[in-house]
C-alpha atoms as a PDB file:
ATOM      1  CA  UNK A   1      95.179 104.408 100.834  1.00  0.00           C
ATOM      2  CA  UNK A   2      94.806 107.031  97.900  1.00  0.00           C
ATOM      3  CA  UNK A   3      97.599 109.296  97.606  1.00  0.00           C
ATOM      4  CA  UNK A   4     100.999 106.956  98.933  1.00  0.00           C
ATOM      5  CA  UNK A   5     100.675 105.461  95.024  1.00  0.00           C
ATOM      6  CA  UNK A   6     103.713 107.549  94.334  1.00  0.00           C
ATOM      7  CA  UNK A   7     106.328 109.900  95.511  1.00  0.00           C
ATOM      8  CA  UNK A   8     108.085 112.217  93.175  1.00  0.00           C
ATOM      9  CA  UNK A   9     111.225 114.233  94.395  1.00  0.00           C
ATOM     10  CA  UNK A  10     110.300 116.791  91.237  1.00  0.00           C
ATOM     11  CA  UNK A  11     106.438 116.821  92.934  1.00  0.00           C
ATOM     12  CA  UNK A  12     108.035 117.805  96.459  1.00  0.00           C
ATOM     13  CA  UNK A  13     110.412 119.842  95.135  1.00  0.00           C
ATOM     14  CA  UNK A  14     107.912 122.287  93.479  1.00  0.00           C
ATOM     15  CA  UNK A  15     106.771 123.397  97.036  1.00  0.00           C
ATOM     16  CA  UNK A  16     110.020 125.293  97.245  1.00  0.00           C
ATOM     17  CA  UNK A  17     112.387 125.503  99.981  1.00  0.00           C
ATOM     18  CA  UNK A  18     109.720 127.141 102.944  1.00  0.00           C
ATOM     19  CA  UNK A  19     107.416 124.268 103.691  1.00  0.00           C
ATOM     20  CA  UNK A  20     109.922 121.675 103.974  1.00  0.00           C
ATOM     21  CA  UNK A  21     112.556 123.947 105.640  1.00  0.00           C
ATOM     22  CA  UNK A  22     110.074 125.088 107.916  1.00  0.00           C
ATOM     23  CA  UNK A  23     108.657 121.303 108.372  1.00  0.00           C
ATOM     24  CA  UNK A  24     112.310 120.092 109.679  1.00  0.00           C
ATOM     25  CA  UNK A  25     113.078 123.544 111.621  1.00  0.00           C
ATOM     26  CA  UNK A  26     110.165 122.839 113.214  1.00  0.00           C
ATOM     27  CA  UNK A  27     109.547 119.439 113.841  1.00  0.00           C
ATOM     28  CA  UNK A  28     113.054 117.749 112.823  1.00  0.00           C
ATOM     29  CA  UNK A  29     114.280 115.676 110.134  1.00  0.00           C
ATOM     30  CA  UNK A  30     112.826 112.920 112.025  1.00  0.00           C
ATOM     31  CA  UNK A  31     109.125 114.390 112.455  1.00  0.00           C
ATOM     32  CA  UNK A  32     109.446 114.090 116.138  1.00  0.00           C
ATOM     33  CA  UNK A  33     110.788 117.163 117.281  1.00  0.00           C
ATOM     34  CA  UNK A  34     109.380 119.147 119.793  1.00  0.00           C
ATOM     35  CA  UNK A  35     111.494 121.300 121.445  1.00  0.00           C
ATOM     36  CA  UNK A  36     109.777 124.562 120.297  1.00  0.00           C
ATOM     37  CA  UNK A  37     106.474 123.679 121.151  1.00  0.00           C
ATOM     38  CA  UNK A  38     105.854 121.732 118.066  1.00  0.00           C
ATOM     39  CA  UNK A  39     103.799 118.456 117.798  1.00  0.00           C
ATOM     40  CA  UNK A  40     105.558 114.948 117.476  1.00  0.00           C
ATOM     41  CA  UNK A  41     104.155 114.273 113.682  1.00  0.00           C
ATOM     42  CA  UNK A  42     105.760 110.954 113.910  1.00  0.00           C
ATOM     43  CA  UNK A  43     103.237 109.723 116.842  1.00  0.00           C
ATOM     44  CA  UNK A  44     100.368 112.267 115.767  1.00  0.00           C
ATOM     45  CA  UNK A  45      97.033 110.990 115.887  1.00  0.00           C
ATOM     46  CA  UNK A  46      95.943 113.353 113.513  1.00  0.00           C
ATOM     47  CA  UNK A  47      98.696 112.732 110.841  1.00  0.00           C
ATOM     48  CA  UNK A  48      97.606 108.979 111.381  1.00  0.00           C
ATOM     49  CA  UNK A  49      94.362 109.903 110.473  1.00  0.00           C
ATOM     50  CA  UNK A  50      94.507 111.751 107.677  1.00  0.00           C
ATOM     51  CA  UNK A  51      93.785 110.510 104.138  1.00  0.00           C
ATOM     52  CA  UNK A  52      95.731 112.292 101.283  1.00  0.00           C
ATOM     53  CA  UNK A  53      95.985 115.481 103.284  1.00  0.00           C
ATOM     54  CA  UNK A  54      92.684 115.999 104.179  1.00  0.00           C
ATOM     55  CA  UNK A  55      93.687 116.726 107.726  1.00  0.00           C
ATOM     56  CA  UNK A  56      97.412 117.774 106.954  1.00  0.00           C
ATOM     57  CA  UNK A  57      96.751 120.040 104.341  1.00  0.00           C
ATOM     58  CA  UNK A  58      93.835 121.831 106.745  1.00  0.00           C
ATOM     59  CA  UNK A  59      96.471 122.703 109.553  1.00  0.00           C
ATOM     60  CA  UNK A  60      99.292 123.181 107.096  1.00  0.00           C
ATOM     61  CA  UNK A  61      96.487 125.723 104.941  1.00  0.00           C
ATOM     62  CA  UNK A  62      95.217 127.723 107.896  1.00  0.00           C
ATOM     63  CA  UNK A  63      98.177 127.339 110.463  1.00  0.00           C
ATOM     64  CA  UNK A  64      98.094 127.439 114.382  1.00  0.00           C
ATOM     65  CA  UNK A  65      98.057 130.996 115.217  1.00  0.00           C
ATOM     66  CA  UNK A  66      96.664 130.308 119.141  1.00  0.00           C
ATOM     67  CA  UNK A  67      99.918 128.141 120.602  1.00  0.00           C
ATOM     68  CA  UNK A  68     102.310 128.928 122.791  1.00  0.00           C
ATOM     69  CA  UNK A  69     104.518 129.129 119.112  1.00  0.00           C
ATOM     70  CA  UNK A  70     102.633 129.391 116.803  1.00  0.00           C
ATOM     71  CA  UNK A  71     102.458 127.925 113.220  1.00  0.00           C
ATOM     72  CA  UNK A  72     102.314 130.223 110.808  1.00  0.00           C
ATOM     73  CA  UNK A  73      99.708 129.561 107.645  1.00  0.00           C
ATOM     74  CA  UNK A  74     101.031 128.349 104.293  1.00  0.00           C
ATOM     75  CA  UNK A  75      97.487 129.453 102.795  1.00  0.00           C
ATOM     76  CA  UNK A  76      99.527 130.327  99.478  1.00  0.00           C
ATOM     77  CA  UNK A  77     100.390 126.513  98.814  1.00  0.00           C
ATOM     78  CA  UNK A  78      97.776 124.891  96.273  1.00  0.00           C
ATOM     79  CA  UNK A  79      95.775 121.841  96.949  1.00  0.00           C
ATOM     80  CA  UNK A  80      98.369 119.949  94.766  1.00  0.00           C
ATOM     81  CA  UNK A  81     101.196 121.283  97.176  1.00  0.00           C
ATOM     82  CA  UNK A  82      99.706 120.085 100.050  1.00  0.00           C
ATOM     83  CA  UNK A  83      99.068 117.143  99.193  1.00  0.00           C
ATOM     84  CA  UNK A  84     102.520 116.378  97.778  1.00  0.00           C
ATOM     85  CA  UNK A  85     103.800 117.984 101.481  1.00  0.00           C
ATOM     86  CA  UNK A  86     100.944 115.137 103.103  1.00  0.00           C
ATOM     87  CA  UNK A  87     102.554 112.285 101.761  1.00  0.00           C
ATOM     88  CA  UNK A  88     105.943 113.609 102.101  1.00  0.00           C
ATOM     89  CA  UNK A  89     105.314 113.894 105.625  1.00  0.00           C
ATOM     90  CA  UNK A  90     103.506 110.115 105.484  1.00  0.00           C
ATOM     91  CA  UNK A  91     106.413 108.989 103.877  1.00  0.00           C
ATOM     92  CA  UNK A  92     108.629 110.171 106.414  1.00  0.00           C
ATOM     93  CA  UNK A  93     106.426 108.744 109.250  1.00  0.00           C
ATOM     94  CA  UNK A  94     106.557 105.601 107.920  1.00  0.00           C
ATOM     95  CA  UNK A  95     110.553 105.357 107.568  1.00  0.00           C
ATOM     96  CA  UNK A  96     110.755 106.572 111.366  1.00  0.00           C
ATOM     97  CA  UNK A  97     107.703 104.520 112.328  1.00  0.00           C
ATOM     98  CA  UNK A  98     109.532 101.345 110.953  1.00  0.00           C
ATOM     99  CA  UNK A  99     113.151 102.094 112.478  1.00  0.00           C
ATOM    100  CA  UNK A 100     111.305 102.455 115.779  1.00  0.00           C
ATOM    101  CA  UNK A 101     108.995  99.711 115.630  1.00  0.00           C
ATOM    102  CA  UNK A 102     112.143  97.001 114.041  1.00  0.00           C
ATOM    103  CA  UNK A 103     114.674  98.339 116.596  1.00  0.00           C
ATOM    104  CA  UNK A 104     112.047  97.547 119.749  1.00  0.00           C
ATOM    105  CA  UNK A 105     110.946  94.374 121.096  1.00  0.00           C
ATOM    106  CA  UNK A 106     109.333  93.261 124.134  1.00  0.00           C
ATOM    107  CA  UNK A 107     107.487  89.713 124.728  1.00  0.00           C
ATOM    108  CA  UNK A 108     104.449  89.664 123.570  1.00  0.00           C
ATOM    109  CA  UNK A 109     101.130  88.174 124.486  1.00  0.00           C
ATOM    110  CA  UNK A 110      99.955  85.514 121.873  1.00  0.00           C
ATOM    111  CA  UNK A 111      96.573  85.197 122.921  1.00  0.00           C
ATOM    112  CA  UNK A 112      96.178  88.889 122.911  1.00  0.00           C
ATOM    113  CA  UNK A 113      98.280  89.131 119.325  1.00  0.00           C
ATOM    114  CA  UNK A 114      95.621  86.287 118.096  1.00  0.00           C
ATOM    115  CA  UNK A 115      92.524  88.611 119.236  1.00  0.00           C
ATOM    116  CA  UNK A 116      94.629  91.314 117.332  1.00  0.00           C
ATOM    117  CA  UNK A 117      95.120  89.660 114.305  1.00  0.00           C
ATOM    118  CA  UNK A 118      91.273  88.454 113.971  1.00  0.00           C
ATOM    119  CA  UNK A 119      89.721  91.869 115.282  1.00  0.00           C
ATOM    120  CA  UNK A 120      90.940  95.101 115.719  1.00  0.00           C
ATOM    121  CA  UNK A 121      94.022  94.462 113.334  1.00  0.00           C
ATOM    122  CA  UNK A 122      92.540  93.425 110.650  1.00  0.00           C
ATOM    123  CA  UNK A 123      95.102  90.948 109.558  1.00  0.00           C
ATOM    124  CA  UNK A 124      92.461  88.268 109.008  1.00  0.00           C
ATOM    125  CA  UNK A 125      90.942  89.798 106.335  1.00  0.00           C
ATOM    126  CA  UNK A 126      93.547  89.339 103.840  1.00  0.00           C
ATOM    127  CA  UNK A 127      95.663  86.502 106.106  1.00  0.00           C
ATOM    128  CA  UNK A 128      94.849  83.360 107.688  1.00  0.00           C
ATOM    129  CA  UNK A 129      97.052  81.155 109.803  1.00  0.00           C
ATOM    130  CA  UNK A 130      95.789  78.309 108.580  1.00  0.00           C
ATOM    131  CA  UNK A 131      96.740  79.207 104.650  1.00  0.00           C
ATOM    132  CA  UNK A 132      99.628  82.041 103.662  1.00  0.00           C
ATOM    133  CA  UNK A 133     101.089  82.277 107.043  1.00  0.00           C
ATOM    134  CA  UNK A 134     100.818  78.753 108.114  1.00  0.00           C
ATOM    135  CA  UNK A 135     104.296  77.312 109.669  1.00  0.00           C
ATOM    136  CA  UNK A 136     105.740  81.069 108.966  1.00  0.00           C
ATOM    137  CA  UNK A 137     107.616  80.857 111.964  1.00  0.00           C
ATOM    138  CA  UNK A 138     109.529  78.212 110.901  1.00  0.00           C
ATOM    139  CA  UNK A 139     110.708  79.767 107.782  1.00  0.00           C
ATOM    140  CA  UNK A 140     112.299  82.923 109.282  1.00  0.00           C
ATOM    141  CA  UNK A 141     114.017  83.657 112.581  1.00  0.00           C
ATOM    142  CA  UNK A 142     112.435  86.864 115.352  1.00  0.00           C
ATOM    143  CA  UNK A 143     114.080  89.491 113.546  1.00  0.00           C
ATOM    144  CA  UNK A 144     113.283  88.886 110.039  1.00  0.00           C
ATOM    145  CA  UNK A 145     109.848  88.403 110.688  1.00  0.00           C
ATOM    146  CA  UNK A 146     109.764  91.017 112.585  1.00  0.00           C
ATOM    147  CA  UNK A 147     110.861  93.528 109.871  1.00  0.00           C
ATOM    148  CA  UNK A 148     108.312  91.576 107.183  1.00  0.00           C
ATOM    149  CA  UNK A 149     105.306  92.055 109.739  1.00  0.00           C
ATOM    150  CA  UNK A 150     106.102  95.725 109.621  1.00  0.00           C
ATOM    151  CA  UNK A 151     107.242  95.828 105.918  1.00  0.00           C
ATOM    152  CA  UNK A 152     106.383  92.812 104.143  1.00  0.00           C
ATOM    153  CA  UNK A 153     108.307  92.118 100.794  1.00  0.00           C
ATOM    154  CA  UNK A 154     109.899  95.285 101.395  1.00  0.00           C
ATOM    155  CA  UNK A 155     106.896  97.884 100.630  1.00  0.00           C
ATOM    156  CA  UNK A 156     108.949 100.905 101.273  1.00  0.00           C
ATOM    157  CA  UNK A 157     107.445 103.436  98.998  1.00  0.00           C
ATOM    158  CA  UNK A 158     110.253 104.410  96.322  1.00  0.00           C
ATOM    159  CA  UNK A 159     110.404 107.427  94.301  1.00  0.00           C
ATOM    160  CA  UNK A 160     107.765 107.518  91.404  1.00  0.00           C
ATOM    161  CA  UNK A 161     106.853 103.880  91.846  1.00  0.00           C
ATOM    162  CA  UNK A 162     103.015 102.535  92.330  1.00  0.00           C
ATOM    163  CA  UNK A 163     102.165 100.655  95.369  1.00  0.00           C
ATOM    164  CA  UNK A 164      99.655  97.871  95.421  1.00  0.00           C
ATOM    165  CA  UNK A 165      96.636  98.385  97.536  1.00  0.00           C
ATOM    166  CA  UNK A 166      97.722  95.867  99.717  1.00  0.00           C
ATOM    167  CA  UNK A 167     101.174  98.092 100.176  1.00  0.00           C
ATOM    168  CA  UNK A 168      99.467 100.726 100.722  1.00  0.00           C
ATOM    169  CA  UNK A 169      97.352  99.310 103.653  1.00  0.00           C
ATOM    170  CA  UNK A 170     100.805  97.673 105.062  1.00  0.00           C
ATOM    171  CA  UNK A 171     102.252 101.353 105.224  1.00  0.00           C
ATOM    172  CA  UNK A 172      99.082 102.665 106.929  1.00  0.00           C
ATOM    173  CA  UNK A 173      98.902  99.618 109.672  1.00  0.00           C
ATOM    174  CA  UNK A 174     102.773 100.706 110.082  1.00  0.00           C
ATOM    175  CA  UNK A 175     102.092 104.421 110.508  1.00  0.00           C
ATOM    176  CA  UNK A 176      99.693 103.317 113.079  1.00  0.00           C
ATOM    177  CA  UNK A 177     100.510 100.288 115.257  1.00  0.00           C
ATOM    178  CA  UNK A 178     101.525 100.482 118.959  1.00  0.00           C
ATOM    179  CA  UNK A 179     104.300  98.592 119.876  1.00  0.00           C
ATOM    180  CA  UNK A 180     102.647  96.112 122.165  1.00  0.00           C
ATOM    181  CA  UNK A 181     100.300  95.753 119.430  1.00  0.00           C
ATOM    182  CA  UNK A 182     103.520  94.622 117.148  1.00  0.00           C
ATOM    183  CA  UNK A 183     105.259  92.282 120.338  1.00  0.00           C
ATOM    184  CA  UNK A 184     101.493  90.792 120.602  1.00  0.00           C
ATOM    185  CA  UNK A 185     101.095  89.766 116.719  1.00  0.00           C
ATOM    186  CA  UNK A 186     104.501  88.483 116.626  1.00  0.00           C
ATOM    187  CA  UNK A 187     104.145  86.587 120.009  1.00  0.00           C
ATOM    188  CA  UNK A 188     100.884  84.928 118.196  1.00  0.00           C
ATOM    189  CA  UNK A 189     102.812  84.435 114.822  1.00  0.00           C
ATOM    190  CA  UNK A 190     105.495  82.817 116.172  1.00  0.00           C
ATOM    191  CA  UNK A 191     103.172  79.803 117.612  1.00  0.00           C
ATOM    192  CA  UNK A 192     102.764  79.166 114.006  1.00  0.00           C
ATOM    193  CA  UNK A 193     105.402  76.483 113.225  1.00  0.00           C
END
């Protein structure tokens, strides 16, 4: 996904203390704060959507004048600002999107996790059960595959350092899987001994 290649502090830091101030006043350090009428970034749609900051920077740009509390416009930020806030905000989603997604587990279904994986999931494009993940399930115990489905080889974005495309499409699966999505591929994954 263009734009979660890198993460500078120094890039974030340039938007000055309002946006992000007002970004965890508002909707908490964890993004999923919503106690003043605020939307739950963390489970957005529309953050999960957005490419770069397309969508972000559009709400962040004109603000939400019309809610019950409103959110006032950062129009004076420059493209460059919002995008750096976009991926600061994707980088936070995907840190609170993998603590919640590791810390839960229910039994899956491994026929639906198999439909998953070939179809809607798009696993099977770059994975196959018979090749890279064949007998996976005997290499690692629940948990530990469990944290590499969501974060495989440990893709967490760090500060100023390039992902590969194929990290970058990990972190955007991450920002956007349901959990019984997650219980379903691993209930599938673990049949593969």
């Amino acid at each position: 996904m263009p734009g979660l290649t890198r993460i500078r502090r120094r890039d974030f830091c340039k938007l000055g203390l309002v946006a992000p101030f007002a970004l965890r006043v508002c909707h908490g350090v964890d993004l999923t704060q919503t106690s003043m009428g605020s939307a739950d970034l963390l489970h957005s749609p529309l953050v999960g959507a957005d490419e770069n900051g397309n969508l972000i920077g559009a709400v962040v740009k004109a603000g939400l004048p019309n809610l019950q509390t409103s959110m006032p416009s950062f129009y004076e930020l420059s493209d460059q600002d919002l995008t750096n806030l976009a991926r600061y905000v994707h980088y936070l989603r995907q840190q609170g999107r993998y603590k919640e997604l590791v810390a839960a587990s229910s039994p899956g279904n491994a026929d639906a996790g198999k439909s998953y994986f070939n179809g809607a999931g798009g696993c099977a494009k770059c994975h196959s059960a018979a090749g890279d993940l064949a007998g996976i399930a005997s290499h690692y115990d629940a948990k530990t595959l469990r944290s590499d489905f969501l974060m495989p080889n440990g893709t967490a974005p760090k500060e100023g350092v390039s992902l590969s495309a194929a990290a970058q499409q990990h972190l955007r699966l991450l920002e956007n899987y349901e959990p019984s999505d997650v219980d379903n591929v691993l209930a599938y994954l673990a049949q593969l001994r």
